[in-house]
C-alpha atoms as a PDB file:
ATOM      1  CA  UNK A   1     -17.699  44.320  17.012  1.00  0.00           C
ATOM      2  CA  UNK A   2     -21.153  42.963  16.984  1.00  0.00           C
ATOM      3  CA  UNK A   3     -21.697  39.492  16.094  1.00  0.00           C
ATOM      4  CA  UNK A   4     -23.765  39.026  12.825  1.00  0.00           C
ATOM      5  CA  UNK A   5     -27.303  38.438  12.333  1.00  0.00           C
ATOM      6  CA  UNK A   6     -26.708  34.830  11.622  1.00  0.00           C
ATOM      7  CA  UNK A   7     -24.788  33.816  14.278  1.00  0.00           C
ATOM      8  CA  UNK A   8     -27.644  34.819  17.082  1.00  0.00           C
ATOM      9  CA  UNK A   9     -29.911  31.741  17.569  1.00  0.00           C
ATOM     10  CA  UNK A  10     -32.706  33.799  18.922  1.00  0.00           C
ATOM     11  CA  UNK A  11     -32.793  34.692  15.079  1.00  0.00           C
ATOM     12  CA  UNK A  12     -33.408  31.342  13.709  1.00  0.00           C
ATOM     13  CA  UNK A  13     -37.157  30.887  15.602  1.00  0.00           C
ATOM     14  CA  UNK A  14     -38.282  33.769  13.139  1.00  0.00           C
ATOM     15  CA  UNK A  15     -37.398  32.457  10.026  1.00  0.00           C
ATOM     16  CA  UNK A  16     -39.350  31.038   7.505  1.00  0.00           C
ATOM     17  CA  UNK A  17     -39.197  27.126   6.359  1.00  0.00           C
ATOM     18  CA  UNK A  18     -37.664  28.058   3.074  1.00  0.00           C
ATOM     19  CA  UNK A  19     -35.173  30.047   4.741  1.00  0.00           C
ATOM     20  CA  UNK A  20     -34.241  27.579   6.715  1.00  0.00           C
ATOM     21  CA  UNK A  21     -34.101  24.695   4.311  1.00  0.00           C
ATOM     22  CA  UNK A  22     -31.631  26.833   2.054  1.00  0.00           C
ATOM     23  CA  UNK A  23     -29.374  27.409   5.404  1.00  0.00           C
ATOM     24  CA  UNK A  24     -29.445  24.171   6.240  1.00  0.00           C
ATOM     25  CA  UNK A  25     -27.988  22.570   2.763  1.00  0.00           C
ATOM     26  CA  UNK A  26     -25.923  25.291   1.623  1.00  0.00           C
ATOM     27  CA  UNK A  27     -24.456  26.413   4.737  1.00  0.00           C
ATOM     28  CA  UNK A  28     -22.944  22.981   5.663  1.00  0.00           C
ATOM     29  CA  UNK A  29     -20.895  22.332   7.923  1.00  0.00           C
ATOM     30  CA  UNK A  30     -21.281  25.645  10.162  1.00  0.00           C
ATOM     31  CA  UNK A  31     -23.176  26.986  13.051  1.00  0.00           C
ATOM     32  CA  UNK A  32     -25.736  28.190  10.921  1.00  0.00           C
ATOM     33  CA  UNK A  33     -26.659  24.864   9.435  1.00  0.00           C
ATOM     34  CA  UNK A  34     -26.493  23.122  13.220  1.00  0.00           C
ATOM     35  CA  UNK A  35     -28.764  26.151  14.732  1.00  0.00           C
ATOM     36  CA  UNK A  36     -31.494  25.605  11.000  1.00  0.00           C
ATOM     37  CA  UNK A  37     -31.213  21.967  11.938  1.00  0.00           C
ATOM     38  CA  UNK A  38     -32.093  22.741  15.308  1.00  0.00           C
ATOM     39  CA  UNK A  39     -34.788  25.114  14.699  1.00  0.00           C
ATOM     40  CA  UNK A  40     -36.802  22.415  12.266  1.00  0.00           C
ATOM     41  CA  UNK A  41     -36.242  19.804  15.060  1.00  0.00           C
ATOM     42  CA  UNK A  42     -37.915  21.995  17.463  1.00  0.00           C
ATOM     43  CA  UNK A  43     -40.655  22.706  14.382  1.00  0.00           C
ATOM     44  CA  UNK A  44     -41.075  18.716  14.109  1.00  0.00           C
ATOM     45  CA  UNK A  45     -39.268  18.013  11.436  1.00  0.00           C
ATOM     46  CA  UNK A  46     -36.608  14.606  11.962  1.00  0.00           C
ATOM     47  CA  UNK A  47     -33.491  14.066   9.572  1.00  0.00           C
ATOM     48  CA  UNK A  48     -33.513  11.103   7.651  1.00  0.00           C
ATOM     49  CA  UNK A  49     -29.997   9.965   7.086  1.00  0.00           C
ATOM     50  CA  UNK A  50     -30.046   7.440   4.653  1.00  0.00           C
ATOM     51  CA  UNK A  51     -32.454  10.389   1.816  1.00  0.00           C
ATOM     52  CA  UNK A  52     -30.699  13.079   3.675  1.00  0.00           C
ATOM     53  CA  UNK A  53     -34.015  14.492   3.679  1.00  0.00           C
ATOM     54  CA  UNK A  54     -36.372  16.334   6.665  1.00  0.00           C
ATOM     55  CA  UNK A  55     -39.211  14.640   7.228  1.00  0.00           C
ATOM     56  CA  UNK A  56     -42.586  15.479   9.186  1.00  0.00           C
ATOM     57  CA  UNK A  57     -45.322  13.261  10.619  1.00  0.00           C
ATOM     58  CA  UNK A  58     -48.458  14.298   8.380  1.00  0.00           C
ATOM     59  CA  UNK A  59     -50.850  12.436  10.749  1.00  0.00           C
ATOM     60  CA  UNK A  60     -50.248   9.692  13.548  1.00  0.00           C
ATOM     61  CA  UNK A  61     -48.594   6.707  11.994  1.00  0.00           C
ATOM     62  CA  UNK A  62     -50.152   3.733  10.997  1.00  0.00           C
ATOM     63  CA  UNK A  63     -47.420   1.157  12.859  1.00  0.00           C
ATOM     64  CA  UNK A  64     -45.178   2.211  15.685  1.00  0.00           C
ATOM     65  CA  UNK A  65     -42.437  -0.457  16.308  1.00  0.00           C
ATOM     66  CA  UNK A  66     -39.233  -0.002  18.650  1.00  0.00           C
ATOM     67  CA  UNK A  67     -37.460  -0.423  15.106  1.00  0.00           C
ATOM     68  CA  UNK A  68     -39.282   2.904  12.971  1.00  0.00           C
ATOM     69  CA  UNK A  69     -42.573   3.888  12.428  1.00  0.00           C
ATOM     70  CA  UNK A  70     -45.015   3.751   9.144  1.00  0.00           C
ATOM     71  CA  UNK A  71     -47.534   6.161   8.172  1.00  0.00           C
ATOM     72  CA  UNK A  72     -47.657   9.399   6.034  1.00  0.00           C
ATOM     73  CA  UNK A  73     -45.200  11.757   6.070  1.00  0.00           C
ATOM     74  CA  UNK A  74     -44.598  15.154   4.472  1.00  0.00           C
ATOM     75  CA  UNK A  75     -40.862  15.275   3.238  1.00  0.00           C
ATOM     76  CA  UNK A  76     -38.351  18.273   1.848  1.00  0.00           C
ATOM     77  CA  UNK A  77     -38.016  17.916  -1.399  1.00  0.00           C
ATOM     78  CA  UNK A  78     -34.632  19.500  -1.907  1.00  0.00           C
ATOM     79  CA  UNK A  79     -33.152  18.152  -5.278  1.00  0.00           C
ATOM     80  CA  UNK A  80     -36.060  18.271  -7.647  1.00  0.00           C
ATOM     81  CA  UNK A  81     -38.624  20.527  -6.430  1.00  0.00           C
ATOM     82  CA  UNK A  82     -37.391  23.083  -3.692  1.00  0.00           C
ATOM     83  CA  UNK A  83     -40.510  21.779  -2.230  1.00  0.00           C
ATOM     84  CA  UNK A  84     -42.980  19.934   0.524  1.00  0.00           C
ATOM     85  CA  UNK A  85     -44.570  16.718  -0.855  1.00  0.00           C
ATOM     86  CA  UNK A  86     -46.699  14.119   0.666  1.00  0.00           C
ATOM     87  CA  UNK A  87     -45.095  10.537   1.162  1.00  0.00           C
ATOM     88  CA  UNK A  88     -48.139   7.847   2.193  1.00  0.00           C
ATOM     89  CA  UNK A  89     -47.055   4.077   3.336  1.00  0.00           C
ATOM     90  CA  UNK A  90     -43.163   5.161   4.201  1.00  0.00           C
ATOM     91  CA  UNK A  91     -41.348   3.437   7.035  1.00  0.00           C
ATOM     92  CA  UNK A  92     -39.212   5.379   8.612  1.00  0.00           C
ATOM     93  CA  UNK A  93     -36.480   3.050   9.925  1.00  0.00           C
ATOM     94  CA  UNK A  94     -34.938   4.395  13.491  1.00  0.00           C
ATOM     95  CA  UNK A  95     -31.725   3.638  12.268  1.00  0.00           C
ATOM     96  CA  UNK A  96     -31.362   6.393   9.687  1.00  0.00           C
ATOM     97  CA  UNK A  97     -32.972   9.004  12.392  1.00  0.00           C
ATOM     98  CA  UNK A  98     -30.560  11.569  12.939  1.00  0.00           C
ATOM     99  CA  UNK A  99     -30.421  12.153  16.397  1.00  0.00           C
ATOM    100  CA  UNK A 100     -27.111  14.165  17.342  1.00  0.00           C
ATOM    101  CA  UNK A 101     -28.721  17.880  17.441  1.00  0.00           C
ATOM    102  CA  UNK A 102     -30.769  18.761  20.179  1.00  0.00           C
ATOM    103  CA  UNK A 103     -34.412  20.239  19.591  1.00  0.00           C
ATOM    104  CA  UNK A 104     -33.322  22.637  22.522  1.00  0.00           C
END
């Protein structure tokens, strides 16, 4: 029986950033939303544990610290807008990084 379309990671490099948004908070919990998570790490995008929100470097930051990072960031907005918005001055605080996924 041949495995479904979802379950090859190959598939996930293909797929657009909506797609792959909507896999990765309604598919939770399965392989699907660990290979979507995945696939944005690898696309830039870091977890932000305390929003539960991705979140992309928009340009360098503006402060680099061994405790987070400030600058502007574009962020997922996933419970208002289905959306990418702009975030200027945010700190992201190490902590809260999500770093248990792989980017590989």
């Amino acid at each position: 029986r041949p495995k479904p379309l979802f379950d090859n990671p190959q598939v996930f490099d293909k797929l657009d950033m909506d797609t792959l948004f909507f896999i990765f908070y309604f598919q939770t919990g399965t392989l699907q939303q660990y290979l979507a998570a995945r696939e944005l790490k690898k696309q830039g995008w870091r977890f932000h544990k305390k929003y539960l929100t991705w979140f992309q470097r928009h340009e360098e930051p503006v402060e680099t610290g061994h405790q987070g990072e400030r600058g502007t960031y574009v962020y997922f907005d996933y419970e208002t807008g289905w959306c990418q918005r702009i975030k200027t001055d945010f700190t992201f605080d190490y902590f809260y990084l999500e770093d248990e996924v792989p980017a590989q």
